[in-house]
Protein backbone atom coordinates (compact mmCIF):
# COMPACT_ATOMS: atom_id res chain seq x y z
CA UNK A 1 27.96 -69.63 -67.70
CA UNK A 2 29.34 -68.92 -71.26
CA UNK A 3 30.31 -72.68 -70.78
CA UNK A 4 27.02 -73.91 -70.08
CA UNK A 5 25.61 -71.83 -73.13
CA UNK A 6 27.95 -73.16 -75.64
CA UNK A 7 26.94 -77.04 -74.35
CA UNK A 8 23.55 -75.70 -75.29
CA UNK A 9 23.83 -74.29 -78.45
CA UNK A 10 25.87 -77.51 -79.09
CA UNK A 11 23.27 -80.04 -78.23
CA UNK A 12 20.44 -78.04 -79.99
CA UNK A 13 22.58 -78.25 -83.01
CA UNK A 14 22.02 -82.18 -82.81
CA UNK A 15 19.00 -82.49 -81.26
CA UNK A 16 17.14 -79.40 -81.81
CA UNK A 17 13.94 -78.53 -79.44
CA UNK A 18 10.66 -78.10 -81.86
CA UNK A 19 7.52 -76.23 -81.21
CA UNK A 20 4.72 -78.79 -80.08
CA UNK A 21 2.55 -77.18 -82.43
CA UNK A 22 4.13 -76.52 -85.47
CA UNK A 23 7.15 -79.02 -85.48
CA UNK A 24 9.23 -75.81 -86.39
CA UNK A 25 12.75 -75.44 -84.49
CA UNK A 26 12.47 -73.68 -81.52
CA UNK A 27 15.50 -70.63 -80.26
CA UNK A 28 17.07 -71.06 -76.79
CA UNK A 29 15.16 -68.28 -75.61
CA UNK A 30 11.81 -70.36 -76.67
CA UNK A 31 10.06 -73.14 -74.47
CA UNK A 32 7.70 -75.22 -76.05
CA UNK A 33 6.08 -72.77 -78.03
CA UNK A 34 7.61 -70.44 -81.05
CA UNK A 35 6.48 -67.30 -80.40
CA UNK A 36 4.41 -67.79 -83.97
CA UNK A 37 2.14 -70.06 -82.59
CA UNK A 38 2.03 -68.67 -79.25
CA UNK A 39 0.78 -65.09 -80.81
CA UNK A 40 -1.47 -67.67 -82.80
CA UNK A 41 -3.35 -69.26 -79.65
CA UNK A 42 -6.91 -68.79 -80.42
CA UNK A 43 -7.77 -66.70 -77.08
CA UNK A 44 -11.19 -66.27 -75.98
CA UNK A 45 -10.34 -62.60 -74.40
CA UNK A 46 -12.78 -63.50 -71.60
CA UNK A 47 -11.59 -61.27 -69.17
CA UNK A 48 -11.79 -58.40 -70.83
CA UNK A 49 -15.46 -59.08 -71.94
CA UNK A 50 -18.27 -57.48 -69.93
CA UNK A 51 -20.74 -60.05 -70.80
CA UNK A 52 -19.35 -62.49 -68.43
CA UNK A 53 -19.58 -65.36 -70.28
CA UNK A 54 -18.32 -67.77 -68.23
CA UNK A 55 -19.30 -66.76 -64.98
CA UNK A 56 -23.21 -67.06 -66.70
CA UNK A 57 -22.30 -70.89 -67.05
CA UNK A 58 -22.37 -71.12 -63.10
CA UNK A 59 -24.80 -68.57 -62.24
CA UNK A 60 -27.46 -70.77 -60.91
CA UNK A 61 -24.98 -72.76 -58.31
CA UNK A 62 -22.54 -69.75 -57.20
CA UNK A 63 -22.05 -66.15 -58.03
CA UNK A 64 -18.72 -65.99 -59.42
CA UNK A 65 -16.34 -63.19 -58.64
CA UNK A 66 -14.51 -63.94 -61.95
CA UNK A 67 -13.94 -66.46 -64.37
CA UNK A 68 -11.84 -67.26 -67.86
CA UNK A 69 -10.41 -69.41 -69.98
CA UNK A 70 -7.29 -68.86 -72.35
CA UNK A 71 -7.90 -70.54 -75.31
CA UNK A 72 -10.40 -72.27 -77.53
CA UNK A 73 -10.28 -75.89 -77.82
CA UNK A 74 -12.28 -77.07 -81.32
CA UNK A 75 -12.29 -80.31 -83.07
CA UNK A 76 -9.17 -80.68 -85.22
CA UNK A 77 -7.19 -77.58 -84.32
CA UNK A 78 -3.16 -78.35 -84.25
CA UNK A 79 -3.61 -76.00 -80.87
CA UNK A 80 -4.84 -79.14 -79.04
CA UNK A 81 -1.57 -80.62 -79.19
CA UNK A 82 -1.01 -78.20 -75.96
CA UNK A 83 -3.39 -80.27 -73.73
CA UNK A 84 -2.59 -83.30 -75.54
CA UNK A 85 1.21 -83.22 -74.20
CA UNK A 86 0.26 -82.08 -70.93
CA UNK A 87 -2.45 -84.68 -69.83
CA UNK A 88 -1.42 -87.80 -71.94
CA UNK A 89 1.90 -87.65 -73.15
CA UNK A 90 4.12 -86.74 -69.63
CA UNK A 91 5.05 -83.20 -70.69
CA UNK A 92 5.16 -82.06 -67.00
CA UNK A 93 6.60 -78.89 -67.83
CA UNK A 94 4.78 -77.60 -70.42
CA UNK A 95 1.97 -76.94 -67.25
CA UNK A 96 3.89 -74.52 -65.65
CA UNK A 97 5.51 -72.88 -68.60
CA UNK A 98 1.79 -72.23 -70.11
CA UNK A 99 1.10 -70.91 -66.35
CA UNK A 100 4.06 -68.38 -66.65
CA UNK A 101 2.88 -67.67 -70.28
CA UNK A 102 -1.16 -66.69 -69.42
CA UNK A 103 -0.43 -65.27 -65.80
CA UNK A 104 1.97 -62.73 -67.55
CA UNK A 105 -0.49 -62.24 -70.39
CA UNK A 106 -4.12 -61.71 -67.79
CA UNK A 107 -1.70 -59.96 -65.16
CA UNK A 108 -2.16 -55.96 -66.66
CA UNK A 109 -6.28 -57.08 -66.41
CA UNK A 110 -6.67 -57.17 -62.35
CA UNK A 111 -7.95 -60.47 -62.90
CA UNK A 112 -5.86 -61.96 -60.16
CA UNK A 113 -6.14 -59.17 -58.11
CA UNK A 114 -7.69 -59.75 -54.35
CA UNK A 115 -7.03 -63.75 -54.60
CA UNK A 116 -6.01 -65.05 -51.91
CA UNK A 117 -4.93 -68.52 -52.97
CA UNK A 118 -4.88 -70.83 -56.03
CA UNK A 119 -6.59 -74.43 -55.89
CA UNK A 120 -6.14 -76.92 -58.42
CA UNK A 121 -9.28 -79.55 -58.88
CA UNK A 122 -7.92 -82.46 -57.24
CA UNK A 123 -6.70 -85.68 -59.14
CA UNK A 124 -7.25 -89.03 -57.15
CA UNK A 125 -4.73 -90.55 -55.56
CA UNK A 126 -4.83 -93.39 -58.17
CA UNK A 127 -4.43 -91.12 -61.12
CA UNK A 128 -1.87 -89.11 -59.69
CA UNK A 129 0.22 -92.07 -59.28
CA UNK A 130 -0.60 -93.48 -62.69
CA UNK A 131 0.33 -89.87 -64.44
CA UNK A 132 2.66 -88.61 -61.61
CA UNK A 133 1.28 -85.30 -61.73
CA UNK A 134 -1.51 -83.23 -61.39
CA UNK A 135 -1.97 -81.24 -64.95
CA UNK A 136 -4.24 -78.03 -62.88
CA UNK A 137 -1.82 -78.02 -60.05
CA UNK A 138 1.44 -77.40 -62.71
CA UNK A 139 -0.95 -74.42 -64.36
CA UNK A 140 -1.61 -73.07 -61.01
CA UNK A 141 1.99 -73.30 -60.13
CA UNK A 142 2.71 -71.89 -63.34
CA UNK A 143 0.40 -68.67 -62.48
CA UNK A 144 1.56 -68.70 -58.78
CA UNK A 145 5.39 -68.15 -60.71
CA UNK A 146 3.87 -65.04 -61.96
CA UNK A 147 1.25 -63.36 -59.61
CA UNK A 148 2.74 -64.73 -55.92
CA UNK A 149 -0.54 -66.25 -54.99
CA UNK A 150 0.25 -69.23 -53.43
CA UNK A 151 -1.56 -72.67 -54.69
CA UNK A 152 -2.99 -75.13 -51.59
CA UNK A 153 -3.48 -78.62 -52.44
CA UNK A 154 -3.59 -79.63 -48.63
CA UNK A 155 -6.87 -78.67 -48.05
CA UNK A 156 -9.16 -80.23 -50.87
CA UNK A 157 -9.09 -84.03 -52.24
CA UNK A 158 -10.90 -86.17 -54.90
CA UNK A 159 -12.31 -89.36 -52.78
CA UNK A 160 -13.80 -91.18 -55.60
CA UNK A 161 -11.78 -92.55 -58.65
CA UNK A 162 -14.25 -91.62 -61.96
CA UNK A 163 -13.94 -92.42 -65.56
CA UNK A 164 -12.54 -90.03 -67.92
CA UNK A 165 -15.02 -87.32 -68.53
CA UNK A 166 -13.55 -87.70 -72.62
CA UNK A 167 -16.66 -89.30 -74.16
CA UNK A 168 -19.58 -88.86 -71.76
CA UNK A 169 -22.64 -86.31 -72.55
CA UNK A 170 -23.54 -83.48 -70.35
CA UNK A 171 -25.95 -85.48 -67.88
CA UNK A 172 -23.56 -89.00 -68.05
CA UNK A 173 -20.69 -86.35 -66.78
CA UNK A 174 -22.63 -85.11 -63.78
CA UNK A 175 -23.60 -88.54 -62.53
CA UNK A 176 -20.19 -89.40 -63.09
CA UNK A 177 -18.28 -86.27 -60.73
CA UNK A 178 -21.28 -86.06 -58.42
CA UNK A 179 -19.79 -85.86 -54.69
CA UNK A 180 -16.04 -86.84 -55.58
CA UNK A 181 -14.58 -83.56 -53.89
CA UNK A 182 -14.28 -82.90 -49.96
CA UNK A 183 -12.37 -79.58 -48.13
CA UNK A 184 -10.38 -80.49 -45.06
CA UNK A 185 -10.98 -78.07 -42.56
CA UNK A 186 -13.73 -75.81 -44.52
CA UNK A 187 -13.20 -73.26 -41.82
CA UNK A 188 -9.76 -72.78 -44.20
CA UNK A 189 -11.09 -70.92 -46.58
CA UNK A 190 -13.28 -68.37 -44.74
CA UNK A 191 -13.67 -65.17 -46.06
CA UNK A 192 -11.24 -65.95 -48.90
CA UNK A 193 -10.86 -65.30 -52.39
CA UNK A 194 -10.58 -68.63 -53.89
CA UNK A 195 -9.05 -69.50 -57.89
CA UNK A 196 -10.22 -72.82 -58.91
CA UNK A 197 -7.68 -74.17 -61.26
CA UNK A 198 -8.58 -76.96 -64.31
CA UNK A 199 -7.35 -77.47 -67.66
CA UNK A 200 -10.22 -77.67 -69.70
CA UNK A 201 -13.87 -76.82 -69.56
CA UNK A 202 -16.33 -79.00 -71.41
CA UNK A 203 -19.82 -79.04 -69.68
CA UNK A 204 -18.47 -77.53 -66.50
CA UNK A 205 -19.54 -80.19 -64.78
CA UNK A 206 -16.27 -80.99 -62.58
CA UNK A 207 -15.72 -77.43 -61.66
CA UNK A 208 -19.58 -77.04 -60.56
CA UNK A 209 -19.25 -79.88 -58.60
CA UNK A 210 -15.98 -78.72 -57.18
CA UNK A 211 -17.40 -75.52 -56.01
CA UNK A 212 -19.99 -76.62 -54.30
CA UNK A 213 -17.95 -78.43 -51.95
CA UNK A 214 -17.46 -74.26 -50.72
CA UNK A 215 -21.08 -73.70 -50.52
CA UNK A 216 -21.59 -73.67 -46.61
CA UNK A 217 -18.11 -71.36 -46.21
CA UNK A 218 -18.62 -68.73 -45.12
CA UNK A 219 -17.95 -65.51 -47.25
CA UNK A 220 -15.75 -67.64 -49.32
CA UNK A 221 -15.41 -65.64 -52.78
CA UNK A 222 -15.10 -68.26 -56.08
CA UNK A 223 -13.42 -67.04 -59.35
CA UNK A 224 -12.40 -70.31 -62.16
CA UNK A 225 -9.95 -70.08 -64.61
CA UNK A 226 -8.66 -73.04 -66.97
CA UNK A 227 -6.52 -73.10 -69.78
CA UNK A 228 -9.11 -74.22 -72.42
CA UNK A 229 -12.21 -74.25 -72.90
CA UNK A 230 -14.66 -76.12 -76.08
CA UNK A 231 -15.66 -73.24 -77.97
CA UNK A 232 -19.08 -72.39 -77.21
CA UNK A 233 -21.12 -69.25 -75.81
């Protein structure tokens, strides 16, 4: 062991691990983030609002048993170099280590507690293969690391290869998602308490569409939460 840590200490000495946000050096005890800029993530608090925010954005499709987001992503904030790394530039990792870092964070809330299992919105096969992993399903395994609930992937799949959501307006994203997501075996998720797992929300559109895959389950209970969200109320 002391072995292993003094190969570490060595190689950090020449090649020293930075903070994805700040460029700043980063201790051994540190993963991705210095804990400067992770005290400095612009949280939204959701969960410990009463005014339910984010559940309202749903309201007309599916009463939500709970929903959040972690941070704030705006326009020309260094903090978007989080989901920058994890969608674009391969950073695999970082997924679940910002999974361990808001489970342990929401855990003293209750706002895990009752869930049965986590879900991940599906990627297509063809993007999956192109990126070689599913961004939401290394958050959700990231949260499972924390909490126990188990993520299910089996059960749900993306059968039609869209465009990126990136640059399309509110209606052009809803054409674009509309009946991409099926459930194997709906019958599954009976009576469960289902976490939908994304990165970001923009519109909402891919998670609304996503959930109502669930609508004819029966008793199935929804809550959403994704790392980021564009700030808006």
């Amino acid at each position: 062991m002391a072995l292993k840590i003094g190969f570490r200490s060595f190689f950090n000495l020449f090649f020293p691990r930075c903070c994805i946000v700040c460029d700043g050096f980063l201790a051994e005890t540190e993963a991705f983030l210095c804990v400067k800029c992770n005290m400095d993530i612009p949280r939204t608090n959701f969960h410990l609002q009463q005014e339910r925010i984010m559940e309202r954005l749903f309201q007309e499709q599916f009463l939500l048993v709970r929903a959040t987001s972690f941070f704030f992503y705006t326009r020309g904030s260094r903090f978007n170099e989080i989901l920058y790394q994890l969608k674009y530039k391969g950073n695999k990792e970082l997924g679940g280590v910002m999974g361990r870092y808001m489970a342990t964070e929401l855990l003293p809330s209750g706002f895990f507690d009752g869930m049965d299992m986590f879900i991940p919105i599906p990627l297509h096969p063809k993007k999956m293969k192109l990126r070689g992993y599913n961004q939401s399903e290394q958050i959700a395994q990231g949260l499972s690391h924390i909490t126990g609930i188990p993520v299910i992937t089996s059960h749900s799949e993306r059968g039609k290869n869209t465009d990126t959501q990136t640059r399309k307006s509110a209606i052009g994203r809803q054409e674009n998602i509309q009946g991409v997501f099926r459930l194997h075996d709906p019958s599954f998720f009976t009576m469960k308490h289902v976490l939908i797992v994304d990165d970001v929300l923009t519109t909402g559109a891919t998670i609304a569409e996503f959930i109502s895959a669930f609508q004819n389950v029966k008793g199935v209970r929804i809550s959403v939460f994704t790392m980021a969200v564009t700030h808006w109320e």
